[in-house]
PDB file of N, CA and C in Angstrom:
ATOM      1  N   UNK A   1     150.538  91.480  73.419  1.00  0.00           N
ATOM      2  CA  UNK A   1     149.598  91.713  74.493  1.00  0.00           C
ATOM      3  C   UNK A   1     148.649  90.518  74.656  1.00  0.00           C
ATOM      4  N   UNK A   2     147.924  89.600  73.147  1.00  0.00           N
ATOM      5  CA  UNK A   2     147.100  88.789  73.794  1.00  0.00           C
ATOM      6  C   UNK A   2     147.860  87.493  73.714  1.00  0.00           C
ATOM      7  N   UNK A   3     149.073  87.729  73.395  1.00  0.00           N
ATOM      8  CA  UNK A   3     149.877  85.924  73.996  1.00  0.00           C
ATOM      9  C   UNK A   3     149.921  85.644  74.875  1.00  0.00           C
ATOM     10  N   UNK A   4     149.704  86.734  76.120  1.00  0.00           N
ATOM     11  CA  UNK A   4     150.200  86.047  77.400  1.00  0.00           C
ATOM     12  C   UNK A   4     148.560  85.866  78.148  1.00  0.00           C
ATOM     13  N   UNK A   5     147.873  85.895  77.525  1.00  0.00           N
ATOM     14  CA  UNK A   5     146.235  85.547  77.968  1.00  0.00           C
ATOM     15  C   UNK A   5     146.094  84.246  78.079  1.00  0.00           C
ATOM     16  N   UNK A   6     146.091  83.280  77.544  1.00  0.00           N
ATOM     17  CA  UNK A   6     146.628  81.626  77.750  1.00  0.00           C
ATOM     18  C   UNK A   6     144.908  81.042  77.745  1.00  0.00           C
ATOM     19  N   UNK A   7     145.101  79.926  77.989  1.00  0.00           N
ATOM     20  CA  UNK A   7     143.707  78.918  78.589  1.00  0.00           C
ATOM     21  C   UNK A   7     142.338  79.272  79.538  1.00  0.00           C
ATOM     22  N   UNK A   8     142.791  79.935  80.763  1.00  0.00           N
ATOM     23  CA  UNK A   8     141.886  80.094  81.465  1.00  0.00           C
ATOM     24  C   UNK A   8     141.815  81.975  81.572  1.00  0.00           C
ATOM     25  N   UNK A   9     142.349  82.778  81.337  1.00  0.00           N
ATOM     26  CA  UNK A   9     142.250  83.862  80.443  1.00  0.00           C
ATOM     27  C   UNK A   9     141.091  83.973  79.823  1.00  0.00           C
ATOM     28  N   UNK A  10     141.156  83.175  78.503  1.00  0.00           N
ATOM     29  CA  UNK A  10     140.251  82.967  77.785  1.00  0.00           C
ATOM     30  C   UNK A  10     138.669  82.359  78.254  1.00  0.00           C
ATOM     31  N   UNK A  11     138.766  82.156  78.680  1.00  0.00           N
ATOM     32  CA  UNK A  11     137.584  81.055  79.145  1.00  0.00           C
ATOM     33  C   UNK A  11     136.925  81.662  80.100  1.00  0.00           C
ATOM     34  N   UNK A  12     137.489  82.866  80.959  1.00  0.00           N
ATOM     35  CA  UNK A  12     137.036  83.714  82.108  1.00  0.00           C
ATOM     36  C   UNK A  12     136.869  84.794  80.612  1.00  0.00           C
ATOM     37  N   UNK A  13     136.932  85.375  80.120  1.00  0.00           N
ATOM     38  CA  UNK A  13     136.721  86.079  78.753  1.00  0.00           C
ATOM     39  C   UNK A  13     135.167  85.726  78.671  1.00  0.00           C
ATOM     40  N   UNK A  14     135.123  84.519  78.071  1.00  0.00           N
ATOM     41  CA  UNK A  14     134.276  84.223  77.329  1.00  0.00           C
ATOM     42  C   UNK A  14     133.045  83.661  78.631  1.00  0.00           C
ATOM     43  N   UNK A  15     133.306  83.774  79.752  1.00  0.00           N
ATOM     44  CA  UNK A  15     131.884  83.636  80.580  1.00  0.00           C
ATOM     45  C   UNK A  15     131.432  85.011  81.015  1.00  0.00           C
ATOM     46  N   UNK A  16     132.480  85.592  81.084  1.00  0.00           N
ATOM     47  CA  UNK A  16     132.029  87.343  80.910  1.00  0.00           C
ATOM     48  C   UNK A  16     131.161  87.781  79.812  1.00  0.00           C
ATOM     49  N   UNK A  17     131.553  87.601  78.831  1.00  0.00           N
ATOM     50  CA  UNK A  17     131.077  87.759  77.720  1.00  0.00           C
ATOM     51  C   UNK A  17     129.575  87.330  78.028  1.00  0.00           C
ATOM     52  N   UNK A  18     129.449  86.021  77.960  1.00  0.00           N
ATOM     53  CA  UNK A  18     127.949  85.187  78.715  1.00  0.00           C
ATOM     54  C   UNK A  18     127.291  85.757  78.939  1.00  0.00           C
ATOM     55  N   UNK A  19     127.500  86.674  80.465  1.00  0.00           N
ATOM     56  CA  UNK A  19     127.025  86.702  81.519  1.00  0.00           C
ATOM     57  C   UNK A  19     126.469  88.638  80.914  1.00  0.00           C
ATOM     58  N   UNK A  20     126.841  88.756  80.498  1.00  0.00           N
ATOM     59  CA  UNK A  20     126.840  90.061  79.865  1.00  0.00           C
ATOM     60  C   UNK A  20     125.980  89.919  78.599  1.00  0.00           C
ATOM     61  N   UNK A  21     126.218  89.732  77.300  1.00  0.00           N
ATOM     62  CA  UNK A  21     125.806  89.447  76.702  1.00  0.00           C
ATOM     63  C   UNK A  21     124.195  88.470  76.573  1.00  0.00           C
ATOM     64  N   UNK A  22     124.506  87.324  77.086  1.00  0.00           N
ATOM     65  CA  UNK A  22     123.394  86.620  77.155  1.00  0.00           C
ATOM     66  C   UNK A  22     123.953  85.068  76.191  1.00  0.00           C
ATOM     67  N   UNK A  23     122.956  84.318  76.103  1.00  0.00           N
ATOM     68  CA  UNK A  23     123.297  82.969  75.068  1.00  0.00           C
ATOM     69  C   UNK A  23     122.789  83.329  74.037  1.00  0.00           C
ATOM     70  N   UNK A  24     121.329  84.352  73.534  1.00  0.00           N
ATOM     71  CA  UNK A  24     121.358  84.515  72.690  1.00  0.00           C
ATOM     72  C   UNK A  24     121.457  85.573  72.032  1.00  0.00           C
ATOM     73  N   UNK A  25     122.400  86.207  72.135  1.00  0.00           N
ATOM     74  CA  UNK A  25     123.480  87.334  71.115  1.00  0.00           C
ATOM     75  C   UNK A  25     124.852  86.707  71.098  1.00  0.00           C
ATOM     76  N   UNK A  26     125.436  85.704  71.917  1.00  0.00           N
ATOM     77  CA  UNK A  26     126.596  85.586  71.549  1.00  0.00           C
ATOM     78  C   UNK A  26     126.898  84.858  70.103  1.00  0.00           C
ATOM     79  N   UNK A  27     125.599  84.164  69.704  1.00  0.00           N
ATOM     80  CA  UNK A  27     126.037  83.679  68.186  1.00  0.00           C
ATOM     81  C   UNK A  27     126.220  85.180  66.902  1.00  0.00           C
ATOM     82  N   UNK A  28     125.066  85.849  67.330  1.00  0.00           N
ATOM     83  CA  UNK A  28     125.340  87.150  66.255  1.00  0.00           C
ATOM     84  C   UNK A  28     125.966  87.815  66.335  1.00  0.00           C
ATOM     85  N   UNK A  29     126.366  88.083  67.773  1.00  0.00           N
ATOM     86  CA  UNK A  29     128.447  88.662  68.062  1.00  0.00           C
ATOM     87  C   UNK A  29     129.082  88.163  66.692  1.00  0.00           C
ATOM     88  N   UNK A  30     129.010  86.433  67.506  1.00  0.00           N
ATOM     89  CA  UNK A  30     130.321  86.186  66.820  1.00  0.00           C
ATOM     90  C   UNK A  30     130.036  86.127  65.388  1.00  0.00           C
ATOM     91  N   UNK A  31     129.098  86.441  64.612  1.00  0.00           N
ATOM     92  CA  UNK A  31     128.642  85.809  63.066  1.00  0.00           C
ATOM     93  C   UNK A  31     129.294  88.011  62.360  1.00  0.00           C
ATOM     94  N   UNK A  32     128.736  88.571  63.045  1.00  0.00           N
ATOM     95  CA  UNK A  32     129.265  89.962  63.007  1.00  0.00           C
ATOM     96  C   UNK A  32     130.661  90.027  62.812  1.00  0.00           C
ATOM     97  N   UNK A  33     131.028  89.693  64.203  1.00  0.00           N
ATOM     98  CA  UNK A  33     132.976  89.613  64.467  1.00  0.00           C
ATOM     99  C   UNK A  33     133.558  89.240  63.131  1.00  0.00           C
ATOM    100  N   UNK A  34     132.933  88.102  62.734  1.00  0.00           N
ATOM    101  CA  UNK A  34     133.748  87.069  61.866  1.00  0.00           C
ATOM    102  C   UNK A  34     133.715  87.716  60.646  1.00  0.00           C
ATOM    103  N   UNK A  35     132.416  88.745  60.315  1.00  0.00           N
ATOM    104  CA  UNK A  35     132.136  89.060  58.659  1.00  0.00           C
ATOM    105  C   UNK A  35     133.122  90.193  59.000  1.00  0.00           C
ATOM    106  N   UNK A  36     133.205  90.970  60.227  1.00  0.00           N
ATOM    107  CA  UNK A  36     134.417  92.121  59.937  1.00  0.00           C
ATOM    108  C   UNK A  36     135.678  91.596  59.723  1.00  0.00           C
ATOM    109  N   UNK A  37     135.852  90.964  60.381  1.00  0.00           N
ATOM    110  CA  UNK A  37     137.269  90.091  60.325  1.00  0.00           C
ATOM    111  C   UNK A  37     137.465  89.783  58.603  1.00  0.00           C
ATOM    112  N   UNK A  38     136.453  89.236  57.958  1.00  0.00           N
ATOM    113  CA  UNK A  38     137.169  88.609  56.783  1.00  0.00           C
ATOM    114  C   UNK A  38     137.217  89.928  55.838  1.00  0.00           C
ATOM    115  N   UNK A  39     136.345  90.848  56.523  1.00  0.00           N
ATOM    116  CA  UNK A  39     136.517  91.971  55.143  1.00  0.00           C
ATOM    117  C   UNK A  39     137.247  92.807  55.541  1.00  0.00           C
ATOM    118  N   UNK A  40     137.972  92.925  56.579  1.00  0.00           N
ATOM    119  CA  UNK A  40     139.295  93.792  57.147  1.00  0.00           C
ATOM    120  C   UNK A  40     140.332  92.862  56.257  1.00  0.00           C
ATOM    121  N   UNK A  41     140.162  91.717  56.275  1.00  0.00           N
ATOM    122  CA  UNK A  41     141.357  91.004  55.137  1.00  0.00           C
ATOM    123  C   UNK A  41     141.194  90.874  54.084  1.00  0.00           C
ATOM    124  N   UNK A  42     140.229  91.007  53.643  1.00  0.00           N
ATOM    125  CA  UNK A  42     139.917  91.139  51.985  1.00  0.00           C
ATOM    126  C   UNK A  42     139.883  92.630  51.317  1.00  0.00           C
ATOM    127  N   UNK A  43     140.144  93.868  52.171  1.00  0.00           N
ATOM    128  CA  UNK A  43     140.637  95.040  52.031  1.00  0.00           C
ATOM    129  C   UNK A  43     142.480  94.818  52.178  1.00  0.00           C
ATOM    130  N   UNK A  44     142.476  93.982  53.393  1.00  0.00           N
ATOM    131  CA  UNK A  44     144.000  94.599  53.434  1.00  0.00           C
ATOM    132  C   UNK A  44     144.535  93.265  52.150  1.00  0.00           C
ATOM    133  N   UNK A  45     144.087  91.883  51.444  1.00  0.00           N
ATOM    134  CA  UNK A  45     144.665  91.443  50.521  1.00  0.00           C
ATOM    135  C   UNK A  45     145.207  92.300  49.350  1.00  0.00           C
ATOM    136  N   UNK A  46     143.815  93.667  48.895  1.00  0.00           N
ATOM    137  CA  UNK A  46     143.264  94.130  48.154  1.00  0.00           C
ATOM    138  C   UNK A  46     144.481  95.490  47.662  1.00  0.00           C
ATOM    139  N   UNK A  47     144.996  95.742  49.119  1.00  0.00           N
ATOM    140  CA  UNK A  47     145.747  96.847  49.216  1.00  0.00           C
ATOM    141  C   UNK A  47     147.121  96.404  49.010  1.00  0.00           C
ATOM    142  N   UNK A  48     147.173  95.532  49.253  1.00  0.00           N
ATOM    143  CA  UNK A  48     149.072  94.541  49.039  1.00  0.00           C
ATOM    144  C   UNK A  48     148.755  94.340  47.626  1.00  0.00           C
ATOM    145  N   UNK A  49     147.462  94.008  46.877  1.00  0.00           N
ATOM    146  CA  UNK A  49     147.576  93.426  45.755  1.00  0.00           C
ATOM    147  C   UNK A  49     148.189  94.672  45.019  1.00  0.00           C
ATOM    148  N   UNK A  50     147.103  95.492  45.172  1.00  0.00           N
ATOM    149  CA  UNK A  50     147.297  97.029  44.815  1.00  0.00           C
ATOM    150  C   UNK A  50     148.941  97.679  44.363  1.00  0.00           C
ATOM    151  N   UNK A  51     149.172  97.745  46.051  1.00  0.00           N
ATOM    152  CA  UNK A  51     150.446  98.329  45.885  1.00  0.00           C
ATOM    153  C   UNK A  51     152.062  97.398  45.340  1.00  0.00           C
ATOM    154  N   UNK A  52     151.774  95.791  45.352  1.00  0.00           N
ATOM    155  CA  UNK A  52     152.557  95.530  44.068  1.00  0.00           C
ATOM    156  C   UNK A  52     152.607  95.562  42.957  1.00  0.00           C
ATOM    157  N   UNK A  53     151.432  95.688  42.287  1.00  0.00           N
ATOM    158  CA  UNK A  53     150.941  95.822  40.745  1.00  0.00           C
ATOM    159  C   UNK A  53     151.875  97.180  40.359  1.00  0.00           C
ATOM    160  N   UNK A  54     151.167  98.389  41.422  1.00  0.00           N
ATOM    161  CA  UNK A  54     151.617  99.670  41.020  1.00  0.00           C
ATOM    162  C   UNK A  54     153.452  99.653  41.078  1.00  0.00           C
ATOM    163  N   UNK A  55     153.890  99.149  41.392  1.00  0.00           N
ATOM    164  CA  UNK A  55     155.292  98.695  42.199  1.00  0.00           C
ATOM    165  C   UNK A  55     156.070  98.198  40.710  1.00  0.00           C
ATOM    166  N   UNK A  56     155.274  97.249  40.215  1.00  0.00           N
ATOM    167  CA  UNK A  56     155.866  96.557  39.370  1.00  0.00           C
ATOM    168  C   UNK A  56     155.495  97.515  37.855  1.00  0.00           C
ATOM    169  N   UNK A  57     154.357  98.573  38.230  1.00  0.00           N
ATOM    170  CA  UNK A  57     154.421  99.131  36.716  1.00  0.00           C
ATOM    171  C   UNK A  57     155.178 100.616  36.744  1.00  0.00           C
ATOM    172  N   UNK A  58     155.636 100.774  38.282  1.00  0.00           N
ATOM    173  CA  UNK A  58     157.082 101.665  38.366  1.00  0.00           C
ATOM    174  C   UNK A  58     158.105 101.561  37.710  1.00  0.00           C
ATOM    175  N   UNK A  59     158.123  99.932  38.008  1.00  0.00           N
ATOM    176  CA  UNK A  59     159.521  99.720  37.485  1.00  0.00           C
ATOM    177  C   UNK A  59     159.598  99.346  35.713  1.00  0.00           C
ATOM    178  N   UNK A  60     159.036  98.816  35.407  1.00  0.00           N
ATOM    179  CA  UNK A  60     159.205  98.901  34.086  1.00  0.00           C
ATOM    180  C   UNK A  60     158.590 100.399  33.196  1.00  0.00           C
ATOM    181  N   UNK A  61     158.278 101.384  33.756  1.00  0.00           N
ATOM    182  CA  UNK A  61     158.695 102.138  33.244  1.00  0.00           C
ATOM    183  C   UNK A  61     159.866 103.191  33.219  1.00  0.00           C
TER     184      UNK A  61
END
């Protein structure tokens, strides 16, 4: 769905965003966005780590 959004897609996105938002919230958007983002992946590392460990102490028993 967002591959076919391209260059100017984006860029009409992000003056929306602007124009809505303002100049100053779009930095704490994005400082927000970014801390969910890394801890949605540091849960889902957490859960792969998880479920091979358990995986591997299946099998040797």
């Amino acid at each position: 769905m967002l591959q076919n959004i391209g260059v100017p897609g984006l860029i009409l996105v992000l003056i929306i965003a602007l124009i809505i938002f303002g100049p100053s919230k779009l930095p704490e958007i994005g400082r927000a966005f970014g801390s969910t983002l890394r801890e949605f992946k540091k849960s889902t590392r957490e859960l792969v780590t998880n479920d091979t460990n358990s995986e591997t102490s299946n099998k040797k028993e």
